[in-house]
C-alpha atoms as a PDB file:
ATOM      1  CA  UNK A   1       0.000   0.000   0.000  1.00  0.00           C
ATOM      2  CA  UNK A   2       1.406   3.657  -0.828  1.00  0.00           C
ATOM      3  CA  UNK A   3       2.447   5.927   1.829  1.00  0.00           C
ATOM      4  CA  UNK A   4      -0.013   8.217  -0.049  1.00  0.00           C
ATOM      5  CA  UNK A   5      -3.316   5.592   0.090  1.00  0.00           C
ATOM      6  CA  UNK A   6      -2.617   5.111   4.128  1.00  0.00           C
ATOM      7  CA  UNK A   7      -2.341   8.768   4.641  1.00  0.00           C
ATOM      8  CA  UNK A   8      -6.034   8.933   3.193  1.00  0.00           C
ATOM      9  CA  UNK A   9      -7.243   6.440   4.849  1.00  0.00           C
ATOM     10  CA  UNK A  10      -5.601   7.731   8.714  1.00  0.00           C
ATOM     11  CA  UNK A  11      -7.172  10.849   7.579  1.00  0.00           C
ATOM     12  CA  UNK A  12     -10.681   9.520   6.968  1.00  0.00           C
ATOM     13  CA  UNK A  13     -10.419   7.407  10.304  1.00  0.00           C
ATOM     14  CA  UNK A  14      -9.442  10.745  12.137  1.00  0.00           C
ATOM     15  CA  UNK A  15     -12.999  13.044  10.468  1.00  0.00           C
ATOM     16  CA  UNK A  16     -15.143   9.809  10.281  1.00  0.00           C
ATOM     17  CA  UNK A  17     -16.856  10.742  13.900  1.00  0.00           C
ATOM     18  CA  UNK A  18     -17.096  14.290  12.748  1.00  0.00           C
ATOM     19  CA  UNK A  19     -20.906  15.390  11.967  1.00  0.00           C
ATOM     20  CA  UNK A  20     -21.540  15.669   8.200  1.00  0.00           C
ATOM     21  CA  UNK A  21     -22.139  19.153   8.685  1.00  0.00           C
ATOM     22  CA  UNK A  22     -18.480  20.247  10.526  1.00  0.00           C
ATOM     23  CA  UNK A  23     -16.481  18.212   7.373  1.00  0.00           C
ATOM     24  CA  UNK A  24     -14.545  20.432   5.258  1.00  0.00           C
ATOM     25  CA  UNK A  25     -14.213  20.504   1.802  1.00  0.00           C
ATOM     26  CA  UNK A  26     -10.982  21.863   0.078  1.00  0.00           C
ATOM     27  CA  UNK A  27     -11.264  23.926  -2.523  1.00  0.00           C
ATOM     28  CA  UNK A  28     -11.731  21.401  -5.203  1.00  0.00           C
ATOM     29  CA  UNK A  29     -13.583  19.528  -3.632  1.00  0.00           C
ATOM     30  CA  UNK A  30     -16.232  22.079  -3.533  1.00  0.00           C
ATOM     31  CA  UNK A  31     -16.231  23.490  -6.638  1.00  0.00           C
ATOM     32  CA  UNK A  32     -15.934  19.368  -7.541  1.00  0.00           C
ATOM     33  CA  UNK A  33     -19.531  18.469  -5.674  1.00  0.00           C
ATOM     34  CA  UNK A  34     -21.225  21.844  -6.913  1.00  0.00           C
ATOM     35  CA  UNK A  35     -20.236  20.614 -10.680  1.00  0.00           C
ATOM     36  CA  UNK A  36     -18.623  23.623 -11.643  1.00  0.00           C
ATOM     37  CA  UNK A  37     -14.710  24.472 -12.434  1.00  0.00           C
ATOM     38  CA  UNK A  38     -12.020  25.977  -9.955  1.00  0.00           C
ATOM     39  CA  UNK A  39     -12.323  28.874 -11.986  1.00  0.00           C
ATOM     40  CA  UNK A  40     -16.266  29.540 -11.609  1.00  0.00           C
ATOM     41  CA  UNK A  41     -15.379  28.836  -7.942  1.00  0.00           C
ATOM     42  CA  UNK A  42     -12.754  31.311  -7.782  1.00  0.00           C
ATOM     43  CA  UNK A  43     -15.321  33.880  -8.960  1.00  0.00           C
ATOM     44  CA  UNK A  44     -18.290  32.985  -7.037  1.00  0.00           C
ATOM     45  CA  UNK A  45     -16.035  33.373  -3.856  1.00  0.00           C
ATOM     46  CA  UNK A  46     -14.710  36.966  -5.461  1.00  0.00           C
ATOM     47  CA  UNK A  47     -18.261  37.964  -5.869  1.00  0.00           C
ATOM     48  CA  UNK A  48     -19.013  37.879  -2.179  1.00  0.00           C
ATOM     49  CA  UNK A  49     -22.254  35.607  -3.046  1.00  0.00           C
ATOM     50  CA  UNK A  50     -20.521  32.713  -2.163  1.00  0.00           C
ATOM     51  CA  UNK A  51     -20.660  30.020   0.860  1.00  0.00           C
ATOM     52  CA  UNK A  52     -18.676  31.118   4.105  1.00  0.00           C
ATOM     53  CA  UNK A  53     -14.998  29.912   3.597  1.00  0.00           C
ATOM     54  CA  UNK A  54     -12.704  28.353   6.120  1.00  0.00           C
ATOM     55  CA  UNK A  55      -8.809  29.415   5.823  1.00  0.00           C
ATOM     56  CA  UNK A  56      -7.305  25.830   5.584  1.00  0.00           C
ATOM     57  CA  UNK A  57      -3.232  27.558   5.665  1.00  0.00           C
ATOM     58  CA  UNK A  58      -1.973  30.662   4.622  1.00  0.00           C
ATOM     59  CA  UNK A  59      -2.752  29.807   0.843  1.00  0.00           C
ATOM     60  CA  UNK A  60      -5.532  26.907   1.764  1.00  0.00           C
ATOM     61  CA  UNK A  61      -9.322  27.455   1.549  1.00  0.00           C
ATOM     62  CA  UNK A  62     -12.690  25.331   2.108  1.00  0.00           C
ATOM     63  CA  UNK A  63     -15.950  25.068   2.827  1.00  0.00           C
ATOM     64  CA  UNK A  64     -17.265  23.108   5.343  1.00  0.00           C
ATOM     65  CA  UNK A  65     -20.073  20.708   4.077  1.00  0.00           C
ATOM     66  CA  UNK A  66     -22.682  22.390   6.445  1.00  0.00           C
ATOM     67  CA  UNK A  67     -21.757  25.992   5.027  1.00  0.00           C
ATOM     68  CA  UNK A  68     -22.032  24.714   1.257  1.00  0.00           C
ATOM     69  CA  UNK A  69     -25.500  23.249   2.202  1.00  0.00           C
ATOM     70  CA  UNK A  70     -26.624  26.764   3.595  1.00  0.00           C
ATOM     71  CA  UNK A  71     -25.295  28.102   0.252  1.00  0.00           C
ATOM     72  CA  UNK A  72     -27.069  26.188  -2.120  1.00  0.00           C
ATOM     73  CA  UNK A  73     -30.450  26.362  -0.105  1.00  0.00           C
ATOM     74  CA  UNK A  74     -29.897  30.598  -0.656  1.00  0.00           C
ATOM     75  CA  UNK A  75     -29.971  29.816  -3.722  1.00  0.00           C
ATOM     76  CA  UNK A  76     -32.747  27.879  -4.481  1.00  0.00           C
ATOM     77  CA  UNK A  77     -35.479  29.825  -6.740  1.00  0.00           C
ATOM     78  CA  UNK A  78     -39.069  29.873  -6.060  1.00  0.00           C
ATOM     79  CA  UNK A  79     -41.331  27.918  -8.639  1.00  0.00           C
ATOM     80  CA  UNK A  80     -42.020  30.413 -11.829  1.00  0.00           C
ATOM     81  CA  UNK A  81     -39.127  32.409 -11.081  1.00  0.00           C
ATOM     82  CA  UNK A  82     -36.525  32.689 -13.577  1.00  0.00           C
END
């Protein structure tokens, strides 16, 4: 097994008793389960519309899985509206 692989799976060991909501996402990952680029992520965040962030290191972002879900719900559009 890879160095790599076991780190992963420590790691997932270590968040597994973590509520859903407290997870964090990295950047990537985020823009990953929204279905949109880094790029489109980059701007949503610039925008200020975005989903609180959480400063993962100096040059690290994410979004915890609770925030994103408070995002997207802002966002949802009434039927009929456009």
């Amino acid at each position: 097994m890879s160095s790599q692989r076991s780190k992963r799976r420590r790691t997932a060991r270590a968040i597994s008793h973590l509520p859903d909501s407290d997870k964090v996402l990295t950047f990537p990952e985020w823009c990953l389960a929204n279905s949109f680029s880094e790029r489109t992520g980059h701007r949503i965040l610039a925008s200020g519309d975005g989903p609180e962030v959480v400063q993962l290191s100096p040059k690290r972002i994410g979004v915890t899985v609770g925030a994103n879900r408070a995002w997207q719900i802002s966002r949802t559009r009434t039927r009929g509206a456009r």
